[in-house]
PDB file of N, CA and C in Angstrom:
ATOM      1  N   UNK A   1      27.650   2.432 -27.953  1.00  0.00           N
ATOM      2  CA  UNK A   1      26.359   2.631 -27.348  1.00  0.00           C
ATOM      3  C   UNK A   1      25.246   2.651 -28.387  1.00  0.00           C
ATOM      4  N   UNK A   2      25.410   2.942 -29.433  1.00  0.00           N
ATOM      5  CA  UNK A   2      24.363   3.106 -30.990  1.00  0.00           C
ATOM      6  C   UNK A   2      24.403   1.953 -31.527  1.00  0.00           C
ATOM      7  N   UNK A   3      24.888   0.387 -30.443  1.00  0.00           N
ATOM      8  CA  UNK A   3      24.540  -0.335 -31.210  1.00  0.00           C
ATOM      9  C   UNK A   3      22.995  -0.848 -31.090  1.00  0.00           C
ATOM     10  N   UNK A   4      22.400  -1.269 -32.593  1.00  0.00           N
ATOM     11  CA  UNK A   4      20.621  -1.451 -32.745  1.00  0.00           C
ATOM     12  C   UNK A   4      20.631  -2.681 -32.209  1.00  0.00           C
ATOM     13  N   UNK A   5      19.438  -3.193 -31.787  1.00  0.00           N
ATOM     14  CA  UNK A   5      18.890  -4.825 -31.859  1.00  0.00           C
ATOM     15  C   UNK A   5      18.237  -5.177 -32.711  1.00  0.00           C
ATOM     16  N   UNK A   6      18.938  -6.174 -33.530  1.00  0.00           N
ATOM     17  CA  UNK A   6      18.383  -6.746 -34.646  1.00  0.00           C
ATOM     18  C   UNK A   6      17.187  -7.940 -34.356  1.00  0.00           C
ATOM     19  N   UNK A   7      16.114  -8.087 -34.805  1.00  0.00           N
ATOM     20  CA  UNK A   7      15.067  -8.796 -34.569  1.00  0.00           C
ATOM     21  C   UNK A   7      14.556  -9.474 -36.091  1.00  0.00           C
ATOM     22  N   UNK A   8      13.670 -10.104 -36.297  1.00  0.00           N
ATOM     23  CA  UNK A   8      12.816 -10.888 -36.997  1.00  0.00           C
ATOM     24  C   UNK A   8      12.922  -9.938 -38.110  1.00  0.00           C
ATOM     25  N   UNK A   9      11.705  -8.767 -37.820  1.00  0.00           N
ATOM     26  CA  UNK A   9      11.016  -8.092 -38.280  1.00  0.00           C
ATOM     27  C   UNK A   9      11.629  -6.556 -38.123  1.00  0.00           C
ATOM     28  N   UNK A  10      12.390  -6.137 -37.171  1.00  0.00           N
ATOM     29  CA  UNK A  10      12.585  -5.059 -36.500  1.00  0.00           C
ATOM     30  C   UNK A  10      13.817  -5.040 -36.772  1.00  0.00           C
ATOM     31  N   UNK A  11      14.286  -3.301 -36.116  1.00  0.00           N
ATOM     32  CA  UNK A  11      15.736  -2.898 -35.806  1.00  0.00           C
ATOM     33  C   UNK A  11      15.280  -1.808 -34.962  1.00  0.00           C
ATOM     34  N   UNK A  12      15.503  -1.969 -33.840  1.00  0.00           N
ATOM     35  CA  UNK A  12      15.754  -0.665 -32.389  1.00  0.00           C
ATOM     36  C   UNK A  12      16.926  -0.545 -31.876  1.00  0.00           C
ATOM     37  N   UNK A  13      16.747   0.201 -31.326  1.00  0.00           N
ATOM     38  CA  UNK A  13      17.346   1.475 -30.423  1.00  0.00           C
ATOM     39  C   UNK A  13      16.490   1.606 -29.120  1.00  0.00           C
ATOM     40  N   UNK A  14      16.375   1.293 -28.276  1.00  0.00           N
ATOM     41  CA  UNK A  14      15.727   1.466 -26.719  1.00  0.00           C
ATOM     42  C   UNK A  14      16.540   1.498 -25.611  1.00  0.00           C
ATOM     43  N   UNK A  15      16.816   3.210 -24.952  1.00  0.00           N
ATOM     44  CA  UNK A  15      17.284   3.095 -23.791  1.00  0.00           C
ATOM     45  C   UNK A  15      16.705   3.138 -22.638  1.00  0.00           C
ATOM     46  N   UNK A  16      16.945   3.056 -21.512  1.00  0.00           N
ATOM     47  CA  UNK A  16      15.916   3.142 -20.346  1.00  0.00           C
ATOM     48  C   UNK A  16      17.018   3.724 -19.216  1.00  0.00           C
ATOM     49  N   UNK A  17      16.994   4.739 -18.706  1.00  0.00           N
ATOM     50  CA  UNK A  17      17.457   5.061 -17.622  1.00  0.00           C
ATOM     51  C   UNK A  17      16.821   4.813 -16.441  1.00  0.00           C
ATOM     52  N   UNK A  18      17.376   3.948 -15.151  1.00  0.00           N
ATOM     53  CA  UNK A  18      16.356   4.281 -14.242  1.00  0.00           C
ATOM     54  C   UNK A  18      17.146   4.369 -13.246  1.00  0.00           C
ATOM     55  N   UNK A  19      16.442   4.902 -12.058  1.00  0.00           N
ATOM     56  CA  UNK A  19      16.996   5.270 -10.749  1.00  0.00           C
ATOM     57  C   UNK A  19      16.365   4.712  -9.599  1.00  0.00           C
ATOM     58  N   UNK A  20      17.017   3.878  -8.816  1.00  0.00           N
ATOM     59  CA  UNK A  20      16.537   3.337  -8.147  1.00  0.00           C
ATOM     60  C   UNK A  20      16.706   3.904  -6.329  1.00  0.00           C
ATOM     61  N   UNK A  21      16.084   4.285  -5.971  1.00  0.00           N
ATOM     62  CA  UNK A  21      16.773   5.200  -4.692  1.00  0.00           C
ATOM     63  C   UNK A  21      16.515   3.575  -2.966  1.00  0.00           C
ATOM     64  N   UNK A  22      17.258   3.945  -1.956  1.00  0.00           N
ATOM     65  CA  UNK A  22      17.075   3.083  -0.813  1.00  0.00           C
ATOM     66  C   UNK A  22      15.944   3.837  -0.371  1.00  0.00           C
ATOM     67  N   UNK A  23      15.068   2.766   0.337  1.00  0.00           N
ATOM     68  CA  UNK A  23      13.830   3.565   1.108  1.00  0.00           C
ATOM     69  C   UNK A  23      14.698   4.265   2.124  1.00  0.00           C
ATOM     70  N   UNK A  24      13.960   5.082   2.231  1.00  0.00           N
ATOM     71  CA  UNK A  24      14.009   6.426   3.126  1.00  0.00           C
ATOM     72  C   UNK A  24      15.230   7.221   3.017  1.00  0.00           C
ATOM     73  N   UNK A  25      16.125   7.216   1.630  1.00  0.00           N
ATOM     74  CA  UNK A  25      17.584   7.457   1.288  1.00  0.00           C
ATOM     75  C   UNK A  25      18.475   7.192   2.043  1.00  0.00           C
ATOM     76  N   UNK A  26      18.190   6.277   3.163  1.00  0.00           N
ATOM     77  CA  UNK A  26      19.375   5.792   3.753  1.00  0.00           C
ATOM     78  C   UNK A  26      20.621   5.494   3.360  1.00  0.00           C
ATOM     79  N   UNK A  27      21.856   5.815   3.622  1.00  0.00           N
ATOM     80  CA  UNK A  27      23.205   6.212   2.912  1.00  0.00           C
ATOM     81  C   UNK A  27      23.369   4.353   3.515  1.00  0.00           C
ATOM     82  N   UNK A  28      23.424   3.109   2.453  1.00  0.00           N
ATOM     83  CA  UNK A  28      23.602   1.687   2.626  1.00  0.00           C
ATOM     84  C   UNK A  28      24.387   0.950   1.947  1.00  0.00           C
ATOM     85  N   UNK A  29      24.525   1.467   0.999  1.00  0.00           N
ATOM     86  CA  UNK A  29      25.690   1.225  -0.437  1.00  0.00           C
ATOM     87  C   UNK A  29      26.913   1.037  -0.373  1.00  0.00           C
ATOM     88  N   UNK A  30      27.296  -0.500  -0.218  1.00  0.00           N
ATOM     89  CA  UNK A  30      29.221   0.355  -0.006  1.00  0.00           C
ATOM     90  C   UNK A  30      29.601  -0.427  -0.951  1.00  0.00           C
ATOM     91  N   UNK A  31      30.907  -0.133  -1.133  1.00  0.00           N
ATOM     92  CA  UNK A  31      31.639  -0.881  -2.129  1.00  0.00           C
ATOM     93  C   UNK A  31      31.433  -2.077  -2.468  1.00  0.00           C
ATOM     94  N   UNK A  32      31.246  -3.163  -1.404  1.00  0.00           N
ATOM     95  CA  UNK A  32      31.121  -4.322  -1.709  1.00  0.00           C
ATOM     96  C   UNK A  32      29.696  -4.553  -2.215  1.00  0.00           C
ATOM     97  N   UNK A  33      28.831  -4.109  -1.848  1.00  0.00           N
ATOM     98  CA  UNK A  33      27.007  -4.157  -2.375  1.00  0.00           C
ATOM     99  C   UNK A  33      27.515  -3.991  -3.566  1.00  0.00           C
ATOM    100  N   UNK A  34      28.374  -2.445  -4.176  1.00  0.00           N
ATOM    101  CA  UNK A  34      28.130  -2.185  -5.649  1.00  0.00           C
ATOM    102  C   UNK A  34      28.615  -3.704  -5.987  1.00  0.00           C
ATOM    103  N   UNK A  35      29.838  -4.203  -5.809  1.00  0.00           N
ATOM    104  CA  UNK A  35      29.593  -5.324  -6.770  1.00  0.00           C
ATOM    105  C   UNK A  35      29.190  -6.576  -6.778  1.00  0.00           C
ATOM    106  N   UNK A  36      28.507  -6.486  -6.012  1.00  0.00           N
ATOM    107  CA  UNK A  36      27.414  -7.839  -5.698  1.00  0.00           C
ATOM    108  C   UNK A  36      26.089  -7.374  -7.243  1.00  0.00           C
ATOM    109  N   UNK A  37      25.884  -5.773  -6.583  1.00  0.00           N
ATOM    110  CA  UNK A  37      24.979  -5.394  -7.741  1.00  0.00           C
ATOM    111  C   UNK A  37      25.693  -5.916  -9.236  1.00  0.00           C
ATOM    112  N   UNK A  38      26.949  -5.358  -9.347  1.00  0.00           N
ATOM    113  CA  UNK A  38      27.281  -5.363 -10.407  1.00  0.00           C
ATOM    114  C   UNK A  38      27.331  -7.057 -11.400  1.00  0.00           C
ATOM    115  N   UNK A  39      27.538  -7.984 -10.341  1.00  0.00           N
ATOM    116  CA  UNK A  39      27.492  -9.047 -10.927  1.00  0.00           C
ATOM    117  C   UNK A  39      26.161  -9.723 -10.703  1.00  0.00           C
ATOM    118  N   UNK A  40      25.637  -9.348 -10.292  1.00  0.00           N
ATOM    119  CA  UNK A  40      23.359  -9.664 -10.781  1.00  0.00           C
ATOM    120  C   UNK A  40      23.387  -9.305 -11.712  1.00  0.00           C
ATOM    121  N   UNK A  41      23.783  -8.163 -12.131  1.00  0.00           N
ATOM    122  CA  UNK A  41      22.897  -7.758 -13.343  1.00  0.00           C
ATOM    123  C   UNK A  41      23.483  -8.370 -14.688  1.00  0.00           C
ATOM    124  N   UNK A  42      25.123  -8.315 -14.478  1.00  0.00           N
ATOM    125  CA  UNK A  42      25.704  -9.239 -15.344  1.00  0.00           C
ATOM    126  C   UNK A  42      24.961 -10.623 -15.939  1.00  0.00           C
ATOM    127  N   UNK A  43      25.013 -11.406 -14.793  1.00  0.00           N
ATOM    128  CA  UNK A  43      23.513 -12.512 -14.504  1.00  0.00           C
ATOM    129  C   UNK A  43      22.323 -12.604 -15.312  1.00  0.00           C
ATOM    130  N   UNK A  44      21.879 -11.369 -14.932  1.00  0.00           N
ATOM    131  CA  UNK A  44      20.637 -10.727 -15.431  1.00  0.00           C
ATOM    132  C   UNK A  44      20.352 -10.757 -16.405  1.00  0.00           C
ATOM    133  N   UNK A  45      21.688 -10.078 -17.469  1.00  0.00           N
ATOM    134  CA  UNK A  45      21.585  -9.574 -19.240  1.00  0.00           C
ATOM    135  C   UNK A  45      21.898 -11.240 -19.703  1.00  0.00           C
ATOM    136  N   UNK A  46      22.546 -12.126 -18.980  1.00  0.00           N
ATOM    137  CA  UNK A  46      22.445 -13.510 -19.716  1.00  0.00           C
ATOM    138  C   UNK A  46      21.286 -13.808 -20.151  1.00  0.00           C
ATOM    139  N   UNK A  47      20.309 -13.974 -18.795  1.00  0.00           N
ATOM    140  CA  UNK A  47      19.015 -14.973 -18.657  1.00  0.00           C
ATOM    141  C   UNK A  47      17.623 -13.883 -19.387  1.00  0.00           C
ATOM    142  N   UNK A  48      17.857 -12.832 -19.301  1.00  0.00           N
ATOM    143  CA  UNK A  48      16.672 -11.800 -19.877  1.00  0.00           C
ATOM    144  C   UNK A  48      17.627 -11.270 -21.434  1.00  0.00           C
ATOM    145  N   UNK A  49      16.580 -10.140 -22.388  1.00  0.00           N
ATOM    146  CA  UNK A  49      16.944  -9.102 -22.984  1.00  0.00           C
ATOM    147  C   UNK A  49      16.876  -7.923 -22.408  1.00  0.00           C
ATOM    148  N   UNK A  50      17.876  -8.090 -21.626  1.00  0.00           N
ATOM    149  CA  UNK A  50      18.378  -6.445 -20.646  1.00  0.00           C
ATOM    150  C   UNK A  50      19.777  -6.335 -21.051  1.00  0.00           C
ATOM    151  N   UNK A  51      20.276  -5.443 -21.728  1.00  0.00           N
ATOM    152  CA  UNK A  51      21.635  -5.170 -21.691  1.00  0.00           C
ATOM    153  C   UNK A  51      21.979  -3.912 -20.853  1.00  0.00           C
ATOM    154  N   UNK A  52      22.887  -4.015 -19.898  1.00  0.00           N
ATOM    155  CA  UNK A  52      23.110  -2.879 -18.701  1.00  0.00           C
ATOM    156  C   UNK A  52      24.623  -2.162 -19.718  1.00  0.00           C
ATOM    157  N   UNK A  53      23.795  -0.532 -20.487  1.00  0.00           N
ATOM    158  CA  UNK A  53      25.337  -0.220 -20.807  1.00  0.00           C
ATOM    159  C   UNK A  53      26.282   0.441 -19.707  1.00  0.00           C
ATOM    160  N   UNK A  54      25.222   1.185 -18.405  1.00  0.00           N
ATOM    161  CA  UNK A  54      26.123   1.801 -17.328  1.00  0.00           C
ATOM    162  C   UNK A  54      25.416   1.254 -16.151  1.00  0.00           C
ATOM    163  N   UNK A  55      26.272   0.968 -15.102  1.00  0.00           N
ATOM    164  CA  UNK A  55      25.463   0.384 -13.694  1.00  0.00           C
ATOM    165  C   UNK A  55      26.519   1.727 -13.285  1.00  0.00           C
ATOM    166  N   UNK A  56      25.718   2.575 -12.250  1.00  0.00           N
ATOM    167  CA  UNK A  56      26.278   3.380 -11.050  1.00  0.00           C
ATOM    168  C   UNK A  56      25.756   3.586  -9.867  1.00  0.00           C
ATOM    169  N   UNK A  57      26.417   3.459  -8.944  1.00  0.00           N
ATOM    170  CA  UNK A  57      25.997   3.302  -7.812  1.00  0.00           C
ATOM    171  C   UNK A  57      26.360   5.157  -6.571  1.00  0.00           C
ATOM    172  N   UNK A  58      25.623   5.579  -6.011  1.00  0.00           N
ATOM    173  CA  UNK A  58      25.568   6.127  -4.635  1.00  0.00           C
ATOM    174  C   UNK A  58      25.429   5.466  -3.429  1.00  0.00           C
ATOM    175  N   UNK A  59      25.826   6.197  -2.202  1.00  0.00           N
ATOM    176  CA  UNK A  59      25.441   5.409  -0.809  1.00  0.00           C
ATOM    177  C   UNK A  59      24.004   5.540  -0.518  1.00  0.00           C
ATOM    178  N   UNK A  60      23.488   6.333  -1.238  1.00  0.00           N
ATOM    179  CA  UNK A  60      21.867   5.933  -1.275  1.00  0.00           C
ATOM    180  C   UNK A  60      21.105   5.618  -2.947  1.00  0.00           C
ATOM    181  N   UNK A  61      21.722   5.661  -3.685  1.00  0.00           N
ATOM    182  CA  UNK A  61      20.856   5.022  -4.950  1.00  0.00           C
ATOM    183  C   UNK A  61      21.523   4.671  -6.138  1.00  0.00           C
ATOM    184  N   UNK A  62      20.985   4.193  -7.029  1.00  0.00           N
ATOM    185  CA  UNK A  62      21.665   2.905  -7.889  1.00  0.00           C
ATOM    186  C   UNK A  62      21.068   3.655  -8.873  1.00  0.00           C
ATOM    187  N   UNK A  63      22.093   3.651  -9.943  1.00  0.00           N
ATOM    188  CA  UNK A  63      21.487   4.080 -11.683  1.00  0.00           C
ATOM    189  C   UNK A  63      21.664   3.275 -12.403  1.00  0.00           C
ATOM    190  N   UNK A  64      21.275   2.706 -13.761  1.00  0.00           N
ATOM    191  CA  UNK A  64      21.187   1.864 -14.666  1.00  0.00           C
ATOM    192  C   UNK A  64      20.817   2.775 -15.993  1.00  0.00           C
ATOM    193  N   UNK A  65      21.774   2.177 -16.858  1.00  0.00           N
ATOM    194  CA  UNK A  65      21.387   2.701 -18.175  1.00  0.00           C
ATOM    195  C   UNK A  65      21.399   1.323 -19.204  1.00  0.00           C
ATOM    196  N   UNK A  66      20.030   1.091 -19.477  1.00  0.00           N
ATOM    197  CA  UNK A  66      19.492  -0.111 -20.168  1.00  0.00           C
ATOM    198  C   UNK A  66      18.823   0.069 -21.080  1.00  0.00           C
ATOM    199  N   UNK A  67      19.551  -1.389 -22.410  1.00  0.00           N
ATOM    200  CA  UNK A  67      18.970  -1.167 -23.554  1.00  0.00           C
ATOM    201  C   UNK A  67      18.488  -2.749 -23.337  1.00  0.00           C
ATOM    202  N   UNK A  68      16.976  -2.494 -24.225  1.00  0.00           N
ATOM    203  CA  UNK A  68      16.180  -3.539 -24.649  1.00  0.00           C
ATOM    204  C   UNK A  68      15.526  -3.841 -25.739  1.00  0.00           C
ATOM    205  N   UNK A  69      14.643  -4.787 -25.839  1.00  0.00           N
ATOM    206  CA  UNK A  69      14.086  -5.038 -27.216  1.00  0.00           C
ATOM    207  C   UNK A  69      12.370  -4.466 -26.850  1.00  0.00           C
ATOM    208  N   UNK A  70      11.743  -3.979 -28.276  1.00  0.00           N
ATOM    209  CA  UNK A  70      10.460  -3.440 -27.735  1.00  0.00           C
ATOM    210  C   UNK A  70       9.599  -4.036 -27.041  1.00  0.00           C
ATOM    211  N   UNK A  71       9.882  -5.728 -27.183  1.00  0.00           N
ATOM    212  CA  UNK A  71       8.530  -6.301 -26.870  1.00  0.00           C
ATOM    213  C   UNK A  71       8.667  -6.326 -25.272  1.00  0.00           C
ATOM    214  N   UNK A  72       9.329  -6.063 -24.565  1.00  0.00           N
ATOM    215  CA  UNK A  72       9.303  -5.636 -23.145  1.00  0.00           C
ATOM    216  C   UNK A  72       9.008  -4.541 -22.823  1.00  0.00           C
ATOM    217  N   UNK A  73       8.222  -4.129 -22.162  1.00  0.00           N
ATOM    218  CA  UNK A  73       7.717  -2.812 -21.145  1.00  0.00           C
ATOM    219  C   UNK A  73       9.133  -2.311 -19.838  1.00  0.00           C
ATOM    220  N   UNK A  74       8.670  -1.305 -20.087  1.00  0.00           N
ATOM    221  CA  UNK A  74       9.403  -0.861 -19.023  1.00  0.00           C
ATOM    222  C   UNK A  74       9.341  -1.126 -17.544  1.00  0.00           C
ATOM    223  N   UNK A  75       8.237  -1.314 -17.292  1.00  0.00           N
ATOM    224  CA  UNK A  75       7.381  -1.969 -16.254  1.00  0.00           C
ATOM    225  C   UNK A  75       8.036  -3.310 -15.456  1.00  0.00           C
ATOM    226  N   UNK A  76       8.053  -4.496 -16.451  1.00  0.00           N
ATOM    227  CA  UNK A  76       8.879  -4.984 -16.545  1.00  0.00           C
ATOM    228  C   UNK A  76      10.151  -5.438 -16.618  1.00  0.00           C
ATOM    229  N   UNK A  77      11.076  -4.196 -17.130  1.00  0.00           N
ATOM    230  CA  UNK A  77      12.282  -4.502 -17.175  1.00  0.00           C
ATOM    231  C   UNK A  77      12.483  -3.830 -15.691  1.00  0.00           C
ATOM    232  N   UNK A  78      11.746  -2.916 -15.175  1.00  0.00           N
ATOM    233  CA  UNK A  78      12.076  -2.554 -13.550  1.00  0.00           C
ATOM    234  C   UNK A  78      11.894  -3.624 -12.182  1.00  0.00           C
ATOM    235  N   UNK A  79      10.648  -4.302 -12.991  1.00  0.00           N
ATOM    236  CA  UNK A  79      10.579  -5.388 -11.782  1.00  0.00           C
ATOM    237  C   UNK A  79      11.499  -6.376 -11.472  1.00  0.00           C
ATOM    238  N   UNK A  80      11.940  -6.625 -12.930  1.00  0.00           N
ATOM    239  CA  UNK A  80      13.122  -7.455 -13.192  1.00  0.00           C
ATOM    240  C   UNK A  80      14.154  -7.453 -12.364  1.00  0.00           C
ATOM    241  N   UNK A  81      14.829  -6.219 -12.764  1.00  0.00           N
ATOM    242  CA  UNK A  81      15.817  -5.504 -12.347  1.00  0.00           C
ATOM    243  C   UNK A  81      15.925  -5.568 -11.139  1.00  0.00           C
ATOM    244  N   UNK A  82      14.646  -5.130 -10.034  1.00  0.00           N
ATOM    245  CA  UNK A  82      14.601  -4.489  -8.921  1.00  0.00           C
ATOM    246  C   UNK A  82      14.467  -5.980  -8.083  1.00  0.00           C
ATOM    247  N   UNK A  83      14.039  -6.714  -8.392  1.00  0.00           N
ATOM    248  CA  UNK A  83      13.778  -8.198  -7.506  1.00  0.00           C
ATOM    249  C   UNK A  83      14.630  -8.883  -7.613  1.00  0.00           C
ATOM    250  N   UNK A  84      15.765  -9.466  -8.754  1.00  0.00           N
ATOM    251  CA  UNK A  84      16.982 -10.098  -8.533  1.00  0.00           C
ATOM    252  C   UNK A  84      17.669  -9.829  -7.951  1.00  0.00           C
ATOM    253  N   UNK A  85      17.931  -8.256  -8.172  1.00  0.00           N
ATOM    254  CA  UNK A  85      19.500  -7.649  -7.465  1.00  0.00           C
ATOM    255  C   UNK A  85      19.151  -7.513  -6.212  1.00  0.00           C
ATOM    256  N   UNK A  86      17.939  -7.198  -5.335  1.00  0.00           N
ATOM    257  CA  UNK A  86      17.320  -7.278  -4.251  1.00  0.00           C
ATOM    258  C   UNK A  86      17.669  -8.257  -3.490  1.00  0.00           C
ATOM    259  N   UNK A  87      17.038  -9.406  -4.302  1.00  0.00           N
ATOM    260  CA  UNK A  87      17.682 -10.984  -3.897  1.00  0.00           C
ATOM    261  C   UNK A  87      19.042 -11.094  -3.252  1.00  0.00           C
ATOM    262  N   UNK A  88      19.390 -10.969  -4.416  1.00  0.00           N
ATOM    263  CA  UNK A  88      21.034 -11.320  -4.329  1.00  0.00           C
ATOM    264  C   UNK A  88      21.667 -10.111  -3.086  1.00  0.00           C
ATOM    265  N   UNK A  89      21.468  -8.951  -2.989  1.00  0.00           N
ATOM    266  CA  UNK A  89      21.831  -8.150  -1.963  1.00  0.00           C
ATOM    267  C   UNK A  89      21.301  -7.948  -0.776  1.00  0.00           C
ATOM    268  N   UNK A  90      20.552  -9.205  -0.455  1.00  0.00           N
ATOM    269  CA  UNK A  90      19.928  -9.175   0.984  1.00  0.00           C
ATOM    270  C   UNK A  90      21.059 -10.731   1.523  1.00  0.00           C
ATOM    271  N   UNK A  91      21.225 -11.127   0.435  1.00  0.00           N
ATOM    272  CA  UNK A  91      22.103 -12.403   0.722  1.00  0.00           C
ATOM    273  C   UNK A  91      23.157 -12.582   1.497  1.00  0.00           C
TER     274      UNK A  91
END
């Protein structure tokens, strides 16, 4: 988990925990969603600099523990996050 990202100029360390809850905590989550989730995000860390070190899932909300490089916002790495796997789990 302490591994850095080596860059140009740089060496970090950036984690990001986030929590993503279902509107209105509706209990929607089942086994098969988690791994629909689980293989987006897989997806995900190809095509972006998102590395997912923990994906966990509830019947109402989704956790992520993500490392990145600085020049991304957090902001960003949520929209990211939150609109692919969205995608892919309305599918």
């Amino acid at each position: 988990m302490s591994e850095y990202v080596y860059k140009r100029h740089n060496k970090s360390l950036l984690l990001y925990y986030i929590v993503c809850p279902v509107k209105y905590r509706w209990k929607v989550i089942s086994d098969h969603q988690t791994e629909i989730l689980k293989e987006s995000c897989m997806e995900l860390s190809e095509r972006y600099e998102i590395n997912f070190v923990e994906i966990g899932t509830d019947t109402d909300h989704a956790h992520f523990l993500v490392r990145s490089v600085p020049m991304m916002l957090p902001k960003g790495i949520v929209q990211t996050i939150k609109s692919i796997t969205a995608r892919e789990m309305f599918k």
